[in-house]
Protein backbone atom coordinates (compact mmCIF):
# COMPACT_ATOMS: atom_id res chain seq x y z
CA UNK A 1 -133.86 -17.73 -12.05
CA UNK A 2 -137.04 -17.92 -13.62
CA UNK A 3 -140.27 -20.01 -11.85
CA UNK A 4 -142.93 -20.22 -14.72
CA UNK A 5 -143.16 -18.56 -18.23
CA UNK A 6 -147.14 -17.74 -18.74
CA UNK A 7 -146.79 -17.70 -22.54
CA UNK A 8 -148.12 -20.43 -24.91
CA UNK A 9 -147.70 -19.45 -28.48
CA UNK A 10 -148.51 -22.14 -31.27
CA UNK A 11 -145.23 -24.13 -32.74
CA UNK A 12 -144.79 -26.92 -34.92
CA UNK A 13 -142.93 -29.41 -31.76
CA UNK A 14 -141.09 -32.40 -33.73
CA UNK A 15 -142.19 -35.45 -31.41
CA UNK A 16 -140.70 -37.95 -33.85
CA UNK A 17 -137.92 -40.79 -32.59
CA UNK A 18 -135.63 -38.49 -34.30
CA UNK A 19 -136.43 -35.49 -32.68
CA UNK A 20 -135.55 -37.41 -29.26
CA UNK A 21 -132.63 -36.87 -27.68
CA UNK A 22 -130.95 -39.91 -25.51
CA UNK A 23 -129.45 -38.90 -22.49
CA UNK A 24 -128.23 -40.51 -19.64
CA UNK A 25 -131.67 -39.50 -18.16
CA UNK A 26 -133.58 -40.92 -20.53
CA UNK A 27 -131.77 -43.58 -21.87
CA UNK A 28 -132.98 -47.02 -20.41
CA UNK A 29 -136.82 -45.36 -20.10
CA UNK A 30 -136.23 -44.99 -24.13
CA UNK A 31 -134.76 -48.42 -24.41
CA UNK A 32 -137.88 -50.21 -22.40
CA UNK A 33 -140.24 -48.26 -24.28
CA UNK A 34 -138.96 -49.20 -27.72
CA UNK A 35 -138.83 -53.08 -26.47
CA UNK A 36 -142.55 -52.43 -25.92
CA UNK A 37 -143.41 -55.68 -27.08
CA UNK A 38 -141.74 -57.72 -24.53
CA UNK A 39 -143.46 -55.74 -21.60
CA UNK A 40 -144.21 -57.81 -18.45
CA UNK A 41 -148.07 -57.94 -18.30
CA UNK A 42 -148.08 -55.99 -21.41
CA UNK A 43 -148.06 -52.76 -19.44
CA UNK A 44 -145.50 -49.99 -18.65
CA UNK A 45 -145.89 -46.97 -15.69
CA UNK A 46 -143.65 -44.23 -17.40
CA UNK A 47 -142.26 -41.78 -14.24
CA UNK A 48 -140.78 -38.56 -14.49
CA UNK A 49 -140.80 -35.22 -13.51
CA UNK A 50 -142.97 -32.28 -15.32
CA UNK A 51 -141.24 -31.43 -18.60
CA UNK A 52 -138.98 -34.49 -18.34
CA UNK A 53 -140.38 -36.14 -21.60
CA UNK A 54 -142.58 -38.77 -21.15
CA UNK A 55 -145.07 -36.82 -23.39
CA UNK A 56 -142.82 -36.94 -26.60
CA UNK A 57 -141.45 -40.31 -25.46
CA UNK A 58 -145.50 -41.36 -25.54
CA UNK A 59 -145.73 -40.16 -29.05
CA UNK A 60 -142.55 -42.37 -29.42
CA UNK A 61 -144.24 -45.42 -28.43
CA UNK A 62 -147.46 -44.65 -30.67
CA UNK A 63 -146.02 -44.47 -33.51
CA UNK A 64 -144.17 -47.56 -32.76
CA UNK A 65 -147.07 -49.56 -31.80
CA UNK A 66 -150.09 -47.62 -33.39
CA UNK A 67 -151.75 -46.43 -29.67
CA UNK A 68 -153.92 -44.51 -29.38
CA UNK A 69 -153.46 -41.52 -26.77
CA UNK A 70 -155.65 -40.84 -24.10
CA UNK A 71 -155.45 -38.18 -21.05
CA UNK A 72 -156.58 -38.95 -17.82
CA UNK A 73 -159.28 -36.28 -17.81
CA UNK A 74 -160.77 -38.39 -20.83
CA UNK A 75 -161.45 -41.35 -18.63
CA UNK A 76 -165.10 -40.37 -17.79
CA UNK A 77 -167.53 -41.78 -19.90
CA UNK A 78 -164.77 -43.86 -22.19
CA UNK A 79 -166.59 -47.00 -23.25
CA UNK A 80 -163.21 -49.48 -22.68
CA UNK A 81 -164.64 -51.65 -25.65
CA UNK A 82 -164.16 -49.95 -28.29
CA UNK A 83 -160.45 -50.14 -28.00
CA UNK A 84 -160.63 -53.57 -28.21
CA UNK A 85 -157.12 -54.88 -29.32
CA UNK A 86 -155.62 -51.30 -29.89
CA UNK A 87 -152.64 -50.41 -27.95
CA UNK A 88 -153.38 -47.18 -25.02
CA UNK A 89 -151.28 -44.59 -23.25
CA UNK A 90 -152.90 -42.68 -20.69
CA UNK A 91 -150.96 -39.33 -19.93
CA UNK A 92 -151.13 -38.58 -16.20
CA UNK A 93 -152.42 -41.37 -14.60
CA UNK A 94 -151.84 -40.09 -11.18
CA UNK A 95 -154.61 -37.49 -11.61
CA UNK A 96 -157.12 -39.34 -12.23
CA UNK A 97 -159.82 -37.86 -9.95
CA UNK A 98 -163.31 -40.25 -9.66
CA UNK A 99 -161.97 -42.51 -12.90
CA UNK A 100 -160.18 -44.79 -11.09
CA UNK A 101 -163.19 -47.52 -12.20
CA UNK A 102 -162.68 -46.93 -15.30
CA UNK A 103 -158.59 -46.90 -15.37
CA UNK A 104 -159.37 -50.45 -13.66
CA UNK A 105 -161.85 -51.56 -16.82
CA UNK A 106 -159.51 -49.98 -19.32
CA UNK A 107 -156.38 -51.88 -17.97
CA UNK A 108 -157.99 -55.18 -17.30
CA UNK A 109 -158.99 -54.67 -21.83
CA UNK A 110 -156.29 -53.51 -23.25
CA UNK A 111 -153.63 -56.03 -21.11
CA UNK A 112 -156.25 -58.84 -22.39
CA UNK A 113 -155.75 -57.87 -25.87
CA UNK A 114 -152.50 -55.61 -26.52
CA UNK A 115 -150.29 -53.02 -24.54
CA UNK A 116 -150.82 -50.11 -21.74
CA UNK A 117 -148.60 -47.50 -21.33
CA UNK A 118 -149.32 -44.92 -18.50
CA UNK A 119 -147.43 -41.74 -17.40
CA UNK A 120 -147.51 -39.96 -14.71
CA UNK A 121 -144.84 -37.98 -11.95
CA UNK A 122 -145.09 -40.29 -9.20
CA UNK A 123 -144.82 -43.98 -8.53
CA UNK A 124 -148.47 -45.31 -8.15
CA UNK A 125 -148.30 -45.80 -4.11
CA UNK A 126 -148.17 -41.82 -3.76
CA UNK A 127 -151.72 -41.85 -6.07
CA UNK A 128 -153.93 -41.67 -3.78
CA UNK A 129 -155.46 -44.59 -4.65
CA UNK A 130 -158.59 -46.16 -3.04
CA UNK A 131 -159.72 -49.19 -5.28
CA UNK A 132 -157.86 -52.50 -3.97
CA UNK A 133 -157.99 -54.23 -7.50
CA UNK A 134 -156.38 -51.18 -9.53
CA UNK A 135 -153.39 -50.82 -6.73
CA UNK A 136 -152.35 -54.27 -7.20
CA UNK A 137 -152.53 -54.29 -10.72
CA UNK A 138 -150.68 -50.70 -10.67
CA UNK A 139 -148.13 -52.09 -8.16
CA UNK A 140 -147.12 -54.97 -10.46
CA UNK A 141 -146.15 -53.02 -13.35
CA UNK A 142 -142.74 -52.32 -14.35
CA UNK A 143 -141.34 -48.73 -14.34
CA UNK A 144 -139.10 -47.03 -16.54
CA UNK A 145 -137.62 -43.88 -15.10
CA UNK A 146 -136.74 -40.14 -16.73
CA UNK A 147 -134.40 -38.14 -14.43
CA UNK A 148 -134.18 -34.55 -14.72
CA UNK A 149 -132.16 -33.35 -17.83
CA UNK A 150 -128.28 -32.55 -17.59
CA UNK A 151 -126.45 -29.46 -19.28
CA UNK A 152 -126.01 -31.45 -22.41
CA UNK A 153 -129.81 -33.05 -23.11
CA UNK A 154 -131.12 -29.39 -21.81
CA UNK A 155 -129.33 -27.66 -25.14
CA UNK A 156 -129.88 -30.29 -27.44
CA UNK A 157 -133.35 -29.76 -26.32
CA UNK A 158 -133.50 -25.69 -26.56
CA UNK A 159 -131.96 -25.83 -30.09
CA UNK A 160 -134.61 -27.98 -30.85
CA UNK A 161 -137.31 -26.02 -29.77
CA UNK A 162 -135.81 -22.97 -31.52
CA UNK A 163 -135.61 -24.82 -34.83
CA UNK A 164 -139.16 -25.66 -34.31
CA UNK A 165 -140.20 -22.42 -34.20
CA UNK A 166 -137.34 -21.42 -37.23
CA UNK A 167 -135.69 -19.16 -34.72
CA UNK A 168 -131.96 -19.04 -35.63
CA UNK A 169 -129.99 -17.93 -32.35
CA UNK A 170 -126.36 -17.27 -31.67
CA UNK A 171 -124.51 -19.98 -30.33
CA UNK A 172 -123.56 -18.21 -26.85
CA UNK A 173 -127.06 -17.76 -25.96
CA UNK A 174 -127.71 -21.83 -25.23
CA UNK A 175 -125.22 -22.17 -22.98
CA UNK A 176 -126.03 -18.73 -20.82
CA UNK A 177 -129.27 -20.41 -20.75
CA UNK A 178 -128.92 -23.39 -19.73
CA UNK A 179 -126.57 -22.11 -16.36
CA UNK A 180 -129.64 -19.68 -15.52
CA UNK A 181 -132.73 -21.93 -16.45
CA UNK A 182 -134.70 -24.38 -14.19
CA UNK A 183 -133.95 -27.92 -14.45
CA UNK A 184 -136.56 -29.40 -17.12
CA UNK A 185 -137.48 -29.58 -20.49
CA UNK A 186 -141.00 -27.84 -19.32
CA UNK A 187 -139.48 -24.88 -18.46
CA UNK A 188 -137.08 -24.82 -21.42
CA UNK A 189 -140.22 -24.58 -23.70
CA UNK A 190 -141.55 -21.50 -21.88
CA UNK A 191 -138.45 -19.87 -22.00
CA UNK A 192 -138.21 -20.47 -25.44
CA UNK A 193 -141.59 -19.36 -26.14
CA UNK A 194 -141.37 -16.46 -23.75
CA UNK A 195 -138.16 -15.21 -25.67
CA UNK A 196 -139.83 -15.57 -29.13
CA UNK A 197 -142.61 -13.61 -27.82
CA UNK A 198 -140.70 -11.10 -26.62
CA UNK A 199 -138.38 -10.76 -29.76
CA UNK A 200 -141.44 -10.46 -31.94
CA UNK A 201 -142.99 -8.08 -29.38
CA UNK A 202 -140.10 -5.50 -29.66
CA UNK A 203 -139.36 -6.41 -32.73
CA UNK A 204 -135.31 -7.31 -31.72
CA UNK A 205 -133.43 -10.59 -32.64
CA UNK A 206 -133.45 -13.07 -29.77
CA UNK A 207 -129.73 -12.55 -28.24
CA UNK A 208 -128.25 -12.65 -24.87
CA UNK A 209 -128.97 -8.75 -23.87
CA UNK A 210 -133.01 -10.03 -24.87
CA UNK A 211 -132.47 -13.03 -22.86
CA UNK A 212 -131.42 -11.11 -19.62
CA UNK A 213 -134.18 -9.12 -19.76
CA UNK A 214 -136.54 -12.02 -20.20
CA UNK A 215 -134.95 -13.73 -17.06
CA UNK A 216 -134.99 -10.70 -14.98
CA UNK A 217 -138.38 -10.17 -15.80
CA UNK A 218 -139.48 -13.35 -14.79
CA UNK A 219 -136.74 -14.13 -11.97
CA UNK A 220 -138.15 -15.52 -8.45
C-alpha cells in the first residue's frame, strides 16, 4: 500500500459538471451544491476528506454561479469590498491561521449581497476557532457531506485522470488498482501521476508489471 506519491507533473484535469462523477458519496453534497440558490443564509460549509472532491465540486459551483475562488491563505490583506455582490468559495477554511477577521468581514459581505461557499475537512467546531461572532455564524451554516470514494467512483475517477493525461491503459490495470490504492481521489492522482512518470521515465507502457513496481516502491 502506498502512503504519498511525491510527483506533480502538469495535466490538463477536466473540472467540468461533466467530468464529475456522482456517487453515493457525493451525491446529496452535489445535489445541495447545484440548488445553490436556495441556500439557508446564502452560505454552504462543504466537508470532506483530502482528495474527496470538494475542489472540483467548487469549480462546479463557479461555473454555476460565476464565484470567484479564493484560498484561505489569500485572506490576508483581501479588501472584502471589492467583491461586492459576486458569489465566493474559500478552499480550506479550517486553515485559516490569523484571518479569521477577515473570514468574519468577508462572510458578513458576500451573505449581504450573494452566496458563500467554504470547504474545508472538518466541521467548523474542530477549527480552532477563537472569534465568538465567526463561530456562530460558522455554526449556523448548513453542511453538505463527501464520504470517502467506493470501488466504483475510485475507477471512474482513475480513468479519468488517465484520459486527462491521454494515457490509454489496459482495462485490468484499474481494478488491480483500485484493491491496492488508498482510499481517496488525492491519492488516485499521485498514483496516476507517479505511474506516468515512471512509464515515461523508462520509457515502458503503463501496465500492471509497471504498476507493481510503482506500489512496491512506494509501499508503507
Amino acid at each position: 500500500m502506498i502512503r504519498q506519491l511525491a510527483f506533480d507533473l502538469p495535466s490538463a484535469e477536466a473540472m467540468t459538471r461533466a467530468d464529475f462523477f456522482v456517487a453515493p458519496s457525493n451525491a446529496l453534497a452535489l445535489q445541495t451544491v447545484e440548488d445553490w440558490q436556495n441556500w439557508p443564509g446564502r452560505k454552504l460549509l462543504l466537508v470532506g476528506p483530502e482528495g474527496s472532491g470538494k475542489t472540483h465540486l467548487t469549480r462546479v459551483w463557479a461555473t454555476l454561479s460565476g464565484a470567484q475562488v479564493i484560498p484561505a491563505s489569500a485572506l490576508h490583506g483581501l479588501d472584502p469590498a471589492t467583491l461586492t455582490g459576486t458569489p465566493v468559495a474559500v478552499e480550506d477554511a479550517d486553515h485559516l491561521d490569523d484571518a479569521e477577521a477577515q473570514l468574519f468581514h468577508l462572510h458578513n459581505l458576500v451573505t449581504a449581497t450573494s452566496s458563500l461557499l467554504l470547504t474545508a475537512q472538518r466541521p467548523p467546531r474542530d477549527w480552532g476557532l477563537r472569534l465568538p461572532d465567526l463561530i456562530s455564524r460558522l455554526q449556523a451554516a448548513p453542511i453538505a457531506r463527501l464520504e470517502a470514494p467506493d470501488d466504483a467512483l475510485l475507477s471512474a475517477v482513475l480513468v479519468k485522470l488517465f484520459a486527462d493525461r491521454q494515457v490509454a491503459v489496459p482495462a485490468n490495470l484499474i481494478p488491480y488498482l483500485v484493491s491496492r490504492m488508498p482510499r481517496s481521489i488525492g491519492a488516485a492522482r499521485a498514483l496516476v501521476a507517479a505511474l506516468d512518470a515512471a512509464a515515461l521515465a523508462q520509457g515502458r507502457p503503463i501496465t500492471r508489471a509497471l504498476a507493481g513496481d510503482v506500489l512496491d516502491a512506494h509501499g508503507p
